[in-house]
PDB file of N, CA and C in Angstrom:
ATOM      1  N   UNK A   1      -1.990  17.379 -14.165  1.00  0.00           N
ATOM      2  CA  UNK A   1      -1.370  16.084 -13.934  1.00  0.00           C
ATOM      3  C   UNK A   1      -0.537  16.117 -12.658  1.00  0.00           C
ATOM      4  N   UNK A   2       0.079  16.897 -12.432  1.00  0.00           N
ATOM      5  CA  UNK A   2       1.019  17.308 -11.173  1.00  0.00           C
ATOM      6  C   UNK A   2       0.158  17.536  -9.694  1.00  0.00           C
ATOM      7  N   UNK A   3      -1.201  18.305  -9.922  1.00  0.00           N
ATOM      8  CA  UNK A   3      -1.891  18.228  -8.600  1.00  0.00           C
ATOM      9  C   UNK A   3      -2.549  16.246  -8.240  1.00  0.00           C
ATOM     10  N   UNK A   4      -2.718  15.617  -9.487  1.00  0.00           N
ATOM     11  CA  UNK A   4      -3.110  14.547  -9.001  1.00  0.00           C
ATOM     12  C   UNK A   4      -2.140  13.923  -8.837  1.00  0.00           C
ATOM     13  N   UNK A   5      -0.834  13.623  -9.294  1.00  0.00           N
ATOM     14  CA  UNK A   5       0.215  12.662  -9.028  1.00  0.00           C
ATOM     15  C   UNK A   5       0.658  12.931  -7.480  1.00  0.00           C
ATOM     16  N   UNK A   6       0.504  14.549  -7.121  1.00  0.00           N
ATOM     17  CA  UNK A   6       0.513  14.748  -5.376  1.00  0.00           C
ATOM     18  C   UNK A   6      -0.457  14.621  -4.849  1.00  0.00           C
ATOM     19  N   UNK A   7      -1.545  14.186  -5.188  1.00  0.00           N
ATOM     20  CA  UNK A   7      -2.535  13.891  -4.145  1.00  0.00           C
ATOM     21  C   UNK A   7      -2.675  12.371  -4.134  1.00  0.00           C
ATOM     22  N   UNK A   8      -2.042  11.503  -5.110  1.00  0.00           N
ATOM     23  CA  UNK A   8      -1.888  10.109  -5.004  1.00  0.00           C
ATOM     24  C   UNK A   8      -0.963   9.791  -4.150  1.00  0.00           C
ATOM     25  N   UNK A   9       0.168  11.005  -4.161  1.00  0.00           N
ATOM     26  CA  UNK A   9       1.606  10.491  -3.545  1.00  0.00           C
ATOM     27  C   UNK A   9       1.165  11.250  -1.687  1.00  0.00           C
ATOM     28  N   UNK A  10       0.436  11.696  -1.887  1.00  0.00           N
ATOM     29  CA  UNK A  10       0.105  12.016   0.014  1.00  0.00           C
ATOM     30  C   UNK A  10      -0.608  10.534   0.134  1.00  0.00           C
ATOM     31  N   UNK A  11      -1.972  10.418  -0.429  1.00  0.00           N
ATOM     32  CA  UNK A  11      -2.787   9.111  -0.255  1.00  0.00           C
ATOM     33  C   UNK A  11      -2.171   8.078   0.507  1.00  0.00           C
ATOM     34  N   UNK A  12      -0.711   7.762  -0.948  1.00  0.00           N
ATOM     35  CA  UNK A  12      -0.606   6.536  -1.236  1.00  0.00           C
ATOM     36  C   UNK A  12       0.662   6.556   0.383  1.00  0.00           C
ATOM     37  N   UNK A  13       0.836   7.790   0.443  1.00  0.00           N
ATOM     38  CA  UNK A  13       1.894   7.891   2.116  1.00  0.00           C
ATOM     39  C   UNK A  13       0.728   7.638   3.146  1.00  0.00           C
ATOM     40  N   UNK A  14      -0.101   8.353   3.191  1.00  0.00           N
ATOM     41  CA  UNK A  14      -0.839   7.928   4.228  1.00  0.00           C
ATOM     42  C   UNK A  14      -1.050   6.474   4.576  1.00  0.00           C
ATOM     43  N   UNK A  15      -1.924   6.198   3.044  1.00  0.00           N
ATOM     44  CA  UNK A  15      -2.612   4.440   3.154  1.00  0.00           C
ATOM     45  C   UNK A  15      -1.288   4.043   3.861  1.00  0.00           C
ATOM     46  N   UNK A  16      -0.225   3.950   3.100  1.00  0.00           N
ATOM     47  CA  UNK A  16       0.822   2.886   3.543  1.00  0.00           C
ATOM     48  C   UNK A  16       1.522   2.818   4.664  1.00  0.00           C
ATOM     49  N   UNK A  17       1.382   4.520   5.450  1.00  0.00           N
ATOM     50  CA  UNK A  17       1.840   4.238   6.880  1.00  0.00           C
ATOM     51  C   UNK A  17       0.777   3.586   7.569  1.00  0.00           C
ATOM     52  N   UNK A  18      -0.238   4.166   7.730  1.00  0.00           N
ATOM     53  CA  UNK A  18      -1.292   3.294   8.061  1.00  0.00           C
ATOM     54  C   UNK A  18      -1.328   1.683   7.740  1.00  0.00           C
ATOM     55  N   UNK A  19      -1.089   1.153   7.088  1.00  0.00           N
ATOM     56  CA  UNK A  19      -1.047  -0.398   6.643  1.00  0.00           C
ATOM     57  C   UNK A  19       0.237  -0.683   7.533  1.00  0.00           C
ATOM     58  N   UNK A  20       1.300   0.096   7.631  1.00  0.00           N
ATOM     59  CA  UNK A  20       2.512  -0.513   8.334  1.00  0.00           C
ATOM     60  C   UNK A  20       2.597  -0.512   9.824  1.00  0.00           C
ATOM     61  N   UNK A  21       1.539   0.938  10.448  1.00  0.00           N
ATOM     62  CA  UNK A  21       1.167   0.743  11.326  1.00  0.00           C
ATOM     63  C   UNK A  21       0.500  -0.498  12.051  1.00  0.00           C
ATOM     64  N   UNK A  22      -0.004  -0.765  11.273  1.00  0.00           N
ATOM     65  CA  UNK A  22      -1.410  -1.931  11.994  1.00  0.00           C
ATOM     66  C   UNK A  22      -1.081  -3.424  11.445  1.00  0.00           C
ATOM     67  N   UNK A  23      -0.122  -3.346  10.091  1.00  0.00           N
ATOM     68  CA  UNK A  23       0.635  -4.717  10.297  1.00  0.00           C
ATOM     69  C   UNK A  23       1.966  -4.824  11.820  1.00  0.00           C
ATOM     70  N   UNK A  24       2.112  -3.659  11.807  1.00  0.00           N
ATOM     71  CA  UNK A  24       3.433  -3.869  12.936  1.00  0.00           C
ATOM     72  C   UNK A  24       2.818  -4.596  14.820  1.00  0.00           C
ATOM     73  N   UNK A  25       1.518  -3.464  14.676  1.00  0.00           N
ATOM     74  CA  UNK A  25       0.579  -3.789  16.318  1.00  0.00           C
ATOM     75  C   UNK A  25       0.210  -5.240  15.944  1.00  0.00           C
ATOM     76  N   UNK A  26      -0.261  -5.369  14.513  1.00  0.00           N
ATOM     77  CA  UNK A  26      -1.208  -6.912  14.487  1.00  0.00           C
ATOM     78  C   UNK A  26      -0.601  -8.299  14.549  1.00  0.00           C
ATOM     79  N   UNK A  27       0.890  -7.939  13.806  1.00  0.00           N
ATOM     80  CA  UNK A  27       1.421  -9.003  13.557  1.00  0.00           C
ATOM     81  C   UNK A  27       1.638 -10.168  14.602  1.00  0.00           C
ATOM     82  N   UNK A  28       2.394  -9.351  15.564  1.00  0.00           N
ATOM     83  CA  UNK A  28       2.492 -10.053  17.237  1.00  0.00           C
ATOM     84  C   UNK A  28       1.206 -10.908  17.701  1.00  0.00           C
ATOM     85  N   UNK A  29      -0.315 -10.556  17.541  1.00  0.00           N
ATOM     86  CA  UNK A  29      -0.628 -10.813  17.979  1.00  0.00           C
ATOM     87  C   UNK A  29      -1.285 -11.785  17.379  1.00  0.00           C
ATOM     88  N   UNK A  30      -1.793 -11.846  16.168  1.00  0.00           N
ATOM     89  CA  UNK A  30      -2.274 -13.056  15.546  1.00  0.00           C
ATOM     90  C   UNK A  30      -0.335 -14.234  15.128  1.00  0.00           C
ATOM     91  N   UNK A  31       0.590 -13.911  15.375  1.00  0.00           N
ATOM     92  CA  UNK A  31       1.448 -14.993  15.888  1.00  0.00           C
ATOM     93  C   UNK A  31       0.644 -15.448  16.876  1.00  0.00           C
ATOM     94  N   UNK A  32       0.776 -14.711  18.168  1.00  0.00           N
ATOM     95  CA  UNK A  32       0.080 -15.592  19.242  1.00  0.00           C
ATOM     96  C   UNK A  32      -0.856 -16.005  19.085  1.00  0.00           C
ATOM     97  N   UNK A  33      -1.375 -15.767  18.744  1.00  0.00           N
ATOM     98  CA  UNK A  33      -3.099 -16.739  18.486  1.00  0.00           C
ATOM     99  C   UNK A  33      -2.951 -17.807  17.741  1.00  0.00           C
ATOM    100  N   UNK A  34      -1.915 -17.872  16.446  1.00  0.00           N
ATOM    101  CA  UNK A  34      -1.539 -19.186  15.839  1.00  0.00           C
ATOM    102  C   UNK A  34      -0.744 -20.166  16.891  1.00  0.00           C
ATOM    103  N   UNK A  35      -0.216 -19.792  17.527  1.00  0.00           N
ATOM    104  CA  UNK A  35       0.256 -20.755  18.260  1.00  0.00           C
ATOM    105  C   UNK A  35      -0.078 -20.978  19.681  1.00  0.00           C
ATOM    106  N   UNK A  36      -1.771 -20.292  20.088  1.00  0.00           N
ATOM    107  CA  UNK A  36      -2.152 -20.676  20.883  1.00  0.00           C
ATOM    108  C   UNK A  36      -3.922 -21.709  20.415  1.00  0.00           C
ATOM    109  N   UNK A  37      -3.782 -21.367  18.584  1.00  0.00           N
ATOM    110  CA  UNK A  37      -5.029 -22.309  18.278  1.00  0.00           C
ATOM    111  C   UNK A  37      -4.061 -23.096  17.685  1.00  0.00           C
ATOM    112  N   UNK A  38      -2.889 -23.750  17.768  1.00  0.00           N
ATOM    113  CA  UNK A  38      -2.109 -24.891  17.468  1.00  0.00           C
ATOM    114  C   UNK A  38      -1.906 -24.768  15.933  1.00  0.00           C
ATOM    115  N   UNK A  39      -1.944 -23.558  15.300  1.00  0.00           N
ATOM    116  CA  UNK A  39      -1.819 -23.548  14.114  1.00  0.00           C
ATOM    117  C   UNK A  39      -0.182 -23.369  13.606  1.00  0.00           C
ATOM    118  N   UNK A  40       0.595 -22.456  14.229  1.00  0.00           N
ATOM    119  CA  UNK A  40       1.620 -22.560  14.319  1.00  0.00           C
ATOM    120  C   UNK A  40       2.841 -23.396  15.298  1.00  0.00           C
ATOM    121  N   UNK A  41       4.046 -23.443  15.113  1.00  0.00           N
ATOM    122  CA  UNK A  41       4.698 -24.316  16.157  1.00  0.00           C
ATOM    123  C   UNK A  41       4.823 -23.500  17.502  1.00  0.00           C
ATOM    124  N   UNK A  42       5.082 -23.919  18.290  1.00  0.00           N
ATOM    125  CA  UNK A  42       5.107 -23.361  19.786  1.00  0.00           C
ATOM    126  C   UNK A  42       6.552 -22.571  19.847  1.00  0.00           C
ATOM    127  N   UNK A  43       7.335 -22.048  18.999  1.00  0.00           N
ATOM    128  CA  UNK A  43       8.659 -21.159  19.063  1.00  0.00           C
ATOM    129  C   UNK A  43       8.394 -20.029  17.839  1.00  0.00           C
ATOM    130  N   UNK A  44       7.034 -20.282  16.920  1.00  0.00           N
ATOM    131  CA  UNK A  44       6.883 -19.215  16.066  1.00  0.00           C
ATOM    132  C   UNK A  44       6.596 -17.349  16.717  1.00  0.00           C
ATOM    133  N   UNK A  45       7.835 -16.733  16.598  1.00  0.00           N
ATOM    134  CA  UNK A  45       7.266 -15.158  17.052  1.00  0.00           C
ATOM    135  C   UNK A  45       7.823 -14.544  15.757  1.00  0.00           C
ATOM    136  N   UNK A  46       7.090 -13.430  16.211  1.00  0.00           N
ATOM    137  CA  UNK A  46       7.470 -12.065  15.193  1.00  0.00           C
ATOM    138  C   UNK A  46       8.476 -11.639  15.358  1.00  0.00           C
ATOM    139  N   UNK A  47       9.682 -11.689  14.730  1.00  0.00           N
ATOM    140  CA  UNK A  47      10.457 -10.768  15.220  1.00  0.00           C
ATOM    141  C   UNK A  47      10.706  -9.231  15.169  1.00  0.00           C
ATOM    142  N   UNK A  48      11.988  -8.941  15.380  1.00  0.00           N
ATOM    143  CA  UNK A  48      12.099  -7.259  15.373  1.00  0.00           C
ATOM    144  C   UNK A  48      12.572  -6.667  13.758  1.00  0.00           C
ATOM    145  N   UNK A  49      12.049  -6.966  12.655  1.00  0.00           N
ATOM    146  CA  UNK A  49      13.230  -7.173  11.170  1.00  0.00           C
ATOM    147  C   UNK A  49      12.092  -6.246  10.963  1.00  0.00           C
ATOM    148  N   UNK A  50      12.757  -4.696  10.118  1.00  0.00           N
ATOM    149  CA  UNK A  50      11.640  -3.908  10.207  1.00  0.00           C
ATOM    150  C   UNK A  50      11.842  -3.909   8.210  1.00  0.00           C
ATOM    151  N   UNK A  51      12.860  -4.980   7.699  1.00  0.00           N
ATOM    152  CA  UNK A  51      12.206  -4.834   6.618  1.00  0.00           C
ATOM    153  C   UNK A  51      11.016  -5.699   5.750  1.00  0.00           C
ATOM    154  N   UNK A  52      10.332  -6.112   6.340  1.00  0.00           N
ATOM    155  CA  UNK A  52       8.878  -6.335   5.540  1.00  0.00           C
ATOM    156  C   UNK A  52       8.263  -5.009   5.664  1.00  0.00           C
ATOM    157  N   UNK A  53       8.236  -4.348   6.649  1.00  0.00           N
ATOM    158  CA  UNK A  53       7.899  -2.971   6.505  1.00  0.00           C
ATOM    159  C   UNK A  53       7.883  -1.705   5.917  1.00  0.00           C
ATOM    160  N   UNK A  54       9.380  -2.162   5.367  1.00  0.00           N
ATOM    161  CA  UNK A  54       9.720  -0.912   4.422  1.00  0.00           C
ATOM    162  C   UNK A  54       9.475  -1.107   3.050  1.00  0.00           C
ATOM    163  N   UNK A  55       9.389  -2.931   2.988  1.00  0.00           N
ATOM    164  CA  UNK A  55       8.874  -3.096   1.383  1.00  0.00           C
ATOM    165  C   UNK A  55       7.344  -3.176   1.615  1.00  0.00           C
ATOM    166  N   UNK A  56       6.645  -3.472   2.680  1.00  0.00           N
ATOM    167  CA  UNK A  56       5.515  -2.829   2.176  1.00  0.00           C
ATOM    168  C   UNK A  56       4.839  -1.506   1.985  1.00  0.00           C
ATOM    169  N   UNK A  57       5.550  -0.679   2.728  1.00  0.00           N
ATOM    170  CA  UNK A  57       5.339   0.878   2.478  1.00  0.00           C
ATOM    171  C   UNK A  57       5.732   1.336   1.563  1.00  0.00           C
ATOM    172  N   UNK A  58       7.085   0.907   0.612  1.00  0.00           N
ATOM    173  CA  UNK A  58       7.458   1.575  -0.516  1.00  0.00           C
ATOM    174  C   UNK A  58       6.233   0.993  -1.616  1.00  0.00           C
ATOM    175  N   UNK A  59       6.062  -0.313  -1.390  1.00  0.00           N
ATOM    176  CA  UNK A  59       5.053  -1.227  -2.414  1.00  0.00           C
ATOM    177  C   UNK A  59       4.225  -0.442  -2.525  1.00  0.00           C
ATOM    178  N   UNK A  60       3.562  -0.004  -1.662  1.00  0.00           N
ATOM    179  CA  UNK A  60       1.939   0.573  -0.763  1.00  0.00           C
ATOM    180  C   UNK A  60       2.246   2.289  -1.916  1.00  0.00           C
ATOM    181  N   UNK A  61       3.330   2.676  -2.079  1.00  0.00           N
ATOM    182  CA  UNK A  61       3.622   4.111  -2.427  1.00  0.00           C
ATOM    183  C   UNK A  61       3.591   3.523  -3.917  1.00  0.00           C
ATOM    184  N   UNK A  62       4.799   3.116  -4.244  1.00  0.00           N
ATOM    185  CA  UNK A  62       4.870   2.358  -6.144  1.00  0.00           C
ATOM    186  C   UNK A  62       3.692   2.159  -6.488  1.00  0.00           C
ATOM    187  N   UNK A  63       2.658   1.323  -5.862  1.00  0.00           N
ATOM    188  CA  UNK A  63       1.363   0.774  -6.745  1.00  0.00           C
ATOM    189  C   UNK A  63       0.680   2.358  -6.922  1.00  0.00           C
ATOM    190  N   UNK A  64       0.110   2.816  -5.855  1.00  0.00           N
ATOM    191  CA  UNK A  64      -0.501   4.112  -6.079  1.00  0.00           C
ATOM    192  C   UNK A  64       0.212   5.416  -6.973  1.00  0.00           C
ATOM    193  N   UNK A  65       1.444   5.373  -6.869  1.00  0.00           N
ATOM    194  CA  UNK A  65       1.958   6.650  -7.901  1.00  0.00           C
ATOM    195  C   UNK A  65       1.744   5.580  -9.508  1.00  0.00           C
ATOM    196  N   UNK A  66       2.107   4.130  -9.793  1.00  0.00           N
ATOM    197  CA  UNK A  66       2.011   3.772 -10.898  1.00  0.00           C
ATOM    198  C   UNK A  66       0.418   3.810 -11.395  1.00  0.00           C
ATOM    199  N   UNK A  67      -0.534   3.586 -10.546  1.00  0.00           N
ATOM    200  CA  UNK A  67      -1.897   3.598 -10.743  1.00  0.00           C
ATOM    201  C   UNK A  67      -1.936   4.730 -11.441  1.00  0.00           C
ATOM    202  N   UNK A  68      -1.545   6.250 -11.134  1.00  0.00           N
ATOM    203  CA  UNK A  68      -1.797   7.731 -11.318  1.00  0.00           C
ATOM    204  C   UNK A  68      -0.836   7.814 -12.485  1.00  0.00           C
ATOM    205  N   UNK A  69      -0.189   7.087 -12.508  1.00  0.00           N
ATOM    206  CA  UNK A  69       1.090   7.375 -13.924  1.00  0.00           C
ATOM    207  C   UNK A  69      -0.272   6.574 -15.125  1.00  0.00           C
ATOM    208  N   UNK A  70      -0.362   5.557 -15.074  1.00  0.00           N
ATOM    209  CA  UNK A  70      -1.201   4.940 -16.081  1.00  0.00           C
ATOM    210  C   UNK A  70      -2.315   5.545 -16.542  1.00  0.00           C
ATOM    211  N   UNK A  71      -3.261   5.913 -15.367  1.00  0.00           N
ATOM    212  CA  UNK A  71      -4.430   6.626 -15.874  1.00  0.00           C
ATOM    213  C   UNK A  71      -4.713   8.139 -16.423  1.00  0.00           C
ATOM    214  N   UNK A  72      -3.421   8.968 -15.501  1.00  0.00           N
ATOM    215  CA  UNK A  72      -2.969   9.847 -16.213  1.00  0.00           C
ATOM    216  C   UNK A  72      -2.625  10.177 -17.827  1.00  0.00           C
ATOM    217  N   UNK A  73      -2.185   8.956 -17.877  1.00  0.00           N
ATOM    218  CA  UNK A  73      -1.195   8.675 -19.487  1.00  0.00           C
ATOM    219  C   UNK A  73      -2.426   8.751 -20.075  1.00  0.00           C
ATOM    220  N   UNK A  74      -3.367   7.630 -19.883  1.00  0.00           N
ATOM    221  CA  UNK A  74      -4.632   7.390 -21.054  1.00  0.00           C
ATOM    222  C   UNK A  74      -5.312   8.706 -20.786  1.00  0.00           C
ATOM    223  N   UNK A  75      -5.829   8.886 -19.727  1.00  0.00           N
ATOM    224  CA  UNK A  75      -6.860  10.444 -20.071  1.00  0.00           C
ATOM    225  C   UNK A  75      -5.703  11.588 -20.506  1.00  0.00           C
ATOM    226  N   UNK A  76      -4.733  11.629 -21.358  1.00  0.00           N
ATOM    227  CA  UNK A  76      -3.652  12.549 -21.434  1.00  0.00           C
ATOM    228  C   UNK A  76      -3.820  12.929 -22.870  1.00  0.00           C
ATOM    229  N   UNK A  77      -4.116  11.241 -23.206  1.00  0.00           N
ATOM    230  CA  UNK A  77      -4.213  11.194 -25.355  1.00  0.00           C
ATOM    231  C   UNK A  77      -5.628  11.183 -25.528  1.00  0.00           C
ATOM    232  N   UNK A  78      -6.830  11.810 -24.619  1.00  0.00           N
ATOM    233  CA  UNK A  78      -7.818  11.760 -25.318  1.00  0.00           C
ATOM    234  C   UNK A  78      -7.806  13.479 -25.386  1.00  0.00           C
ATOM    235  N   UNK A  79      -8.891  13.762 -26.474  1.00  0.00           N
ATOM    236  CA  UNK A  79      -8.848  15.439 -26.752  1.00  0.00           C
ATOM    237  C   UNK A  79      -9.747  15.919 -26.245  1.00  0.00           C
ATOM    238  N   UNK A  80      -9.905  17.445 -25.859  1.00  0.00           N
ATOM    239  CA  UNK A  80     -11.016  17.543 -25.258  1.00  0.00           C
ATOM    240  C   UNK A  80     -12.595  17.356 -26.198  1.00  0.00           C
ATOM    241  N   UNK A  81     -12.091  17.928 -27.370  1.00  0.00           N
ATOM    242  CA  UNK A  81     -13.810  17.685 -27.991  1.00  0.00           C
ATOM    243  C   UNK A  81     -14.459  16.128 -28.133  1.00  0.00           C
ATOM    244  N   UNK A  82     -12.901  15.268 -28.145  1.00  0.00           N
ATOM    245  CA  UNK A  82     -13.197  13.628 -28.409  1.00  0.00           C
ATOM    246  C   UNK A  82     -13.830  13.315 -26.389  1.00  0.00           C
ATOM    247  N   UNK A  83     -13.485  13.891 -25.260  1.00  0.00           N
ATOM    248  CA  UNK A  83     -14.364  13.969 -24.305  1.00  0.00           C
ATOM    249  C   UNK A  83     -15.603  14.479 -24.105  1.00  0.00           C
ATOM    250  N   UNK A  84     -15.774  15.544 -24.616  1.00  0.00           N
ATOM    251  CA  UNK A  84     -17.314  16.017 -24.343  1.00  0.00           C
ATOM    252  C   UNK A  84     -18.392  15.434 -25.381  1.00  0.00           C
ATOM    253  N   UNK A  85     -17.651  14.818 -26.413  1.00  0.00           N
ATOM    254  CA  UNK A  85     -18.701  13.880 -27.342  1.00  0.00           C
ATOM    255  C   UNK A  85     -19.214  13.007 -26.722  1.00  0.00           C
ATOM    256  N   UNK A  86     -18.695  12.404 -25.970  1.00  0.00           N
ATOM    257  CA  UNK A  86     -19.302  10.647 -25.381  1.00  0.00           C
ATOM    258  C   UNK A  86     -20.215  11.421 -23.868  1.00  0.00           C
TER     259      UNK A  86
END
């Protein structure tokens, strides 16, 4: 249980720097594009507030360690002979 809850919790670090990475480069630029296809108002920018970032990286970490807590739990109460039957 301990080697998979650390290999969820590297994953779920990776995925989520990665996601914060490429929301941080992307964000700027599809602003501009909304407010150069008139979708947004002409004063909409991204600013510099780095916490959407940190709640999506902690989010990005919580979902994946809770994913590994849950499925862990259920394959935890089955037995092994009640596994190799099915």
């Amino acid at each position: 249980r301990r080697m998979v809850f650390t290999e969820a919790f590297v994953i779920g670090v990776l995925a989520s720097a990665a996601g914060c990475s490429l929301g941080a480069t992307g964000a700027p630029r599809l602003a501009a594009w909304m407010v150069d296809a008139g979708i947004a108002p002409a004063w909409f920018r991204i600013g510099e507030q780095t916490w959407p970032l940190h709640t999506a990286f902690w989010t990005g970490l919580f979902v994946a360690l809770s994913g590994v807590a849950v499925s862990s739990w259920r394959a935890g109460r089955i037995g092994p002979t009640e596994a190799l039957r099915e």
